[in-house]
N, C-alpha and C. Protein backbone atom coordinates (compact mmCIF):
# COMPACT_ATOMS: atom_id res chain seq x y z
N UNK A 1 177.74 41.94 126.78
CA UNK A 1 177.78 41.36 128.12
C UNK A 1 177.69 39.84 128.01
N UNK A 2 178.90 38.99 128.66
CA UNK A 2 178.36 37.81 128.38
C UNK A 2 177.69 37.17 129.77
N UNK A 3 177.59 35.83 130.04
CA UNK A 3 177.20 35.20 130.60
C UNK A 3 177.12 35.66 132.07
N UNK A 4 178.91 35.85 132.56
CA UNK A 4 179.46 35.94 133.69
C UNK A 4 179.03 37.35 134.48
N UNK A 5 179.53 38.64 133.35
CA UNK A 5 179.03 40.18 133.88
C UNK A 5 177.50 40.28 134.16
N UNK A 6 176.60 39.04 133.62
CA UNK A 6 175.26 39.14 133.84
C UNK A 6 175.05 38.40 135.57
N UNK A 7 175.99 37.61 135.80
CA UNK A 7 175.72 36.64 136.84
C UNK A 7 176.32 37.91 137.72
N UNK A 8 177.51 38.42 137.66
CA UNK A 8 178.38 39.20 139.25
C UNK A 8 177.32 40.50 138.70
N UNK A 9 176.39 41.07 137.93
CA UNK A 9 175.32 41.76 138.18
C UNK A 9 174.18 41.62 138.90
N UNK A 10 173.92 40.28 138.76
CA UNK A 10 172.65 40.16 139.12
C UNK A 10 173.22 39.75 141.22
N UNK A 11 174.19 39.74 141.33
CA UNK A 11 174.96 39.17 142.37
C UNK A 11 174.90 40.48 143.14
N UNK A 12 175.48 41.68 142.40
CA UNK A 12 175.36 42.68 143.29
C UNK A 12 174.61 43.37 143.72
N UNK A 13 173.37 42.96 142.39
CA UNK A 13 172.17 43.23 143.14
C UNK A 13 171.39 43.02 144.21
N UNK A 14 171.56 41.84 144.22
CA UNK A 14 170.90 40.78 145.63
C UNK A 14 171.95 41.28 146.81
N UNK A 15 172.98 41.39 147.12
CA UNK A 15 173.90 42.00 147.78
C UNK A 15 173.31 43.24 148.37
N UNK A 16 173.21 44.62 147.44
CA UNK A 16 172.72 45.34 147.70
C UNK A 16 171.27 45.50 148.48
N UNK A 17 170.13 44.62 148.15
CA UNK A 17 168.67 44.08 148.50
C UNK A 17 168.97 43.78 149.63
N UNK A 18 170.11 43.12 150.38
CA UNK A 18 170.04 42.90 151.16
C UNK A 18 170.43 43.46 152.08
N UNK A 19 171.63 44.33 152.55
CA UNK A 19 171.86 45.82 152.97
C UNK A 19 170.88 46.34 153.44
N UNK A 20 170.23 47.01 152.12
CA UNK A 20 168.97 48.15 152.45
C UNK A 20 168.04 47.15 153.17
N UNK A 21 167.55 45.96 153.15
CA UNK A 21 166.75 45.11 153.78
C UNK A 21 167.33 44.93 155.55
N UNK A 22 168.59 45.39 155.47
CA UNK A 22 168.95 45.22 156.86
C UNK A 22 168.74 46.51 157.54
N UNK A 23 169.36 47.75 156.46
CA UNK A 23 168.84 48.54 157.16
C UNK A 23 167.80 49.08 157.49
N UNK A 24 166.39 48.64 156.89
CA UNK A 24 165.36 48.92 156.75
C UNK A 24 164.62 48.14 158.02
N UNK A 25 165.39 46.63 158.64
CA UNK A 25 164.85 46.21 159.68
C UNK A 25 165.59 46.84 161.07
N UNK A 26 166.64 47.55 160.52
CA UNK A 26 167.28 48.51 161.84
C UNK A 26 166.69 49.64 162.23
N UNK A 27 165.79 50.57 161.44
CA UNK A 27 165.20 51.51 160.98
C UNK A 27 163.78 50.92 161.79
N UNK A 28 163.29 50.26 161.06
CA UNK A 28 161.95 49.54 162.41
C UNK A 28 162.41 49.38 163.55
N UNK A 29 163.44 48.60 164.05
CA UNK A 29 163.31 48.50 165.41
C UNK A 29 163.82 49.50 166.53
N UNK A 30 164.43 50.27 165.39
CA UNK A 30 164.55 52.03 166.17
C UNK A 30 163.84 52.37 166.56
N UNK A 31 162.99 52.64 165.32
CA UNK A 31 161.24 53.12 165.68
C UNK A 31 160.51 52.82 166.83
N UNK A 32 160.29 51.55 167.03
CA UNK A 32 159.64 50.33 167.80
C UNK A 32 160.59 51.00 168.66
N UNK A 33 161.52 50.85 169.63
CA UNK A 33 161.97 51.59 170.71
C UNK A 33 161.64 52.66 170.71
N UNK A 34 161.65 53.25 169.77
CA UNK A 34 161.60 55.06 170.49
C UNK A 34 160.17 55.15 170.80
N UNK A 35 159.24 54.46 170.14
CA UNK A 35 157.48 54.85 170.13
C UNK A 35 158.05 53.88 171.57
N UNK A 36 157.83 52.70 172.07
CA UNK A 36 157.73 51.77 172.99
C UNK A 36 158.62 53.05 174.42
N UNK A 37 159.34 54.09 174.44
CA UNK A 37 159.96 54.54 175.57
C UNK A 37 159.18 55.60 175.65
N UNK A 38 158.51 56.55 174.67
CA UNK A 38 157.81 57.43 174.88
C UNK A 38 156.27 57.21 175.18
N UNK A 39 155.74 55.69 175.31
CA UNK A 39 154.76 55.21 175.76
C UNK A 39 154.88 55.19 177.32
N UNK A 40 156.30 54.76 177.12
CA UNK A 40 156.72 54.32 178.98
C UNK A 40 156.96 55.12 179.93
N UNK A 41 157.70 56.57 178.92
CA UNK A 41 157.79 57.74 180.06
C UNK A 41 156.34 58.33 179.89
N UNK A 42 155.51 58.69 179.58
CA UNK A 42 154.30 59.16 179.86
C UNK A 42 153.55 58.21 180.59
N UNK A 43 153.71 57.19 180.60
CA UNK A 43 152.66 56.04 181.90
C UNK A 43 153.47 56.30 183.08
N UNK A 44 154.74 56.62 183.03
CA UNK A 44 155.50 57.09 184.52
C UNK A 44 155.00 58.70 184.94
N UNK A 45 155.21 59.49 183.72
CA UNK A 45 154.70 60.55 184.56
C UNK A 45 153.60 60.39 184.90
N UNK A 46 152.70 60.11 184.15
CA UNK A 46 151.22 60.22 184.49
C UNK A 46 150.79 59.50 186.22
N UNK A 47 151.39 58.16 186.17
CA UNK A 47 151.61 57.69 187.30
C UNK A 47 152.30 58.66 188.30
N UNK A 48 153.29 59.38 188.12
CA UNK A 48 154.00 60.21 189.31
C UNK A 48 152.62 61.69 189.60
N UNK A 49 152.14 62.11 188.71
CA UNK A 49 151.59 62.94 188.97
C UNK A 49 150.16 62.50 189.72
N UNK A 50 150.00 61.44 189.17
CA UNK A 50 148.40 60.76 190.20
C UNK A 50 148.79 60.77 191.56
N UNK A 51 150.03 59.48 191.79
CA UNK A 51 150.39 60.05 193.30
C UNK A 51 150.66 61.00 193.55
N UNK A 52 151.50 62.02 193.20
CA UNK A 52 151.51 63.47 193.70
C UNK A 52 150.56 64.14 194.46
N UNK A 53 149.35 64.07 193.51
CA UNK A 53 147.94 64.72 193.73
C UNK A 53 147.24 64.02 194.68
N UNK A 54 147.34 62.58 195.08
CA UNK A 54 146.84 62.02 196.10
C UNK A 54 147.61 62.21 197.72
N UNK A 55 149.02 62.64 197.32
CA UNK A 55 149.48 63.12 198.89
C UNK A 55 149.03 64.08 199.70
């Protein structure tokens, strides 16, 4: 291996790092929505059912 196959290696590596690093911050902020909507529909029901019970 000379010089060059070491450099477009080490190239595709960082390439790659960075991918999975993207998808890994797409993957969190999935998360982070889905926990953040299933917080929100249970403070709505809970809210709909308080008023309910107070009519």
């Amino acid at each position: 291996m000379d010089i060059n196959d070491l450099k477009l290696a080490e190239l595709e590596q960082c390439r790659e790092d960075e991918r999975s690093g993207q998808s890994q911050m797409i993957e969190v902020i999935s998360a982070a929505g889905t926990i953040l909507s299933v917080i929100l529909g249970i403070s709505i029901f809970r809210n709909q059912s308080f008023l309910n019970l107070n009519s």
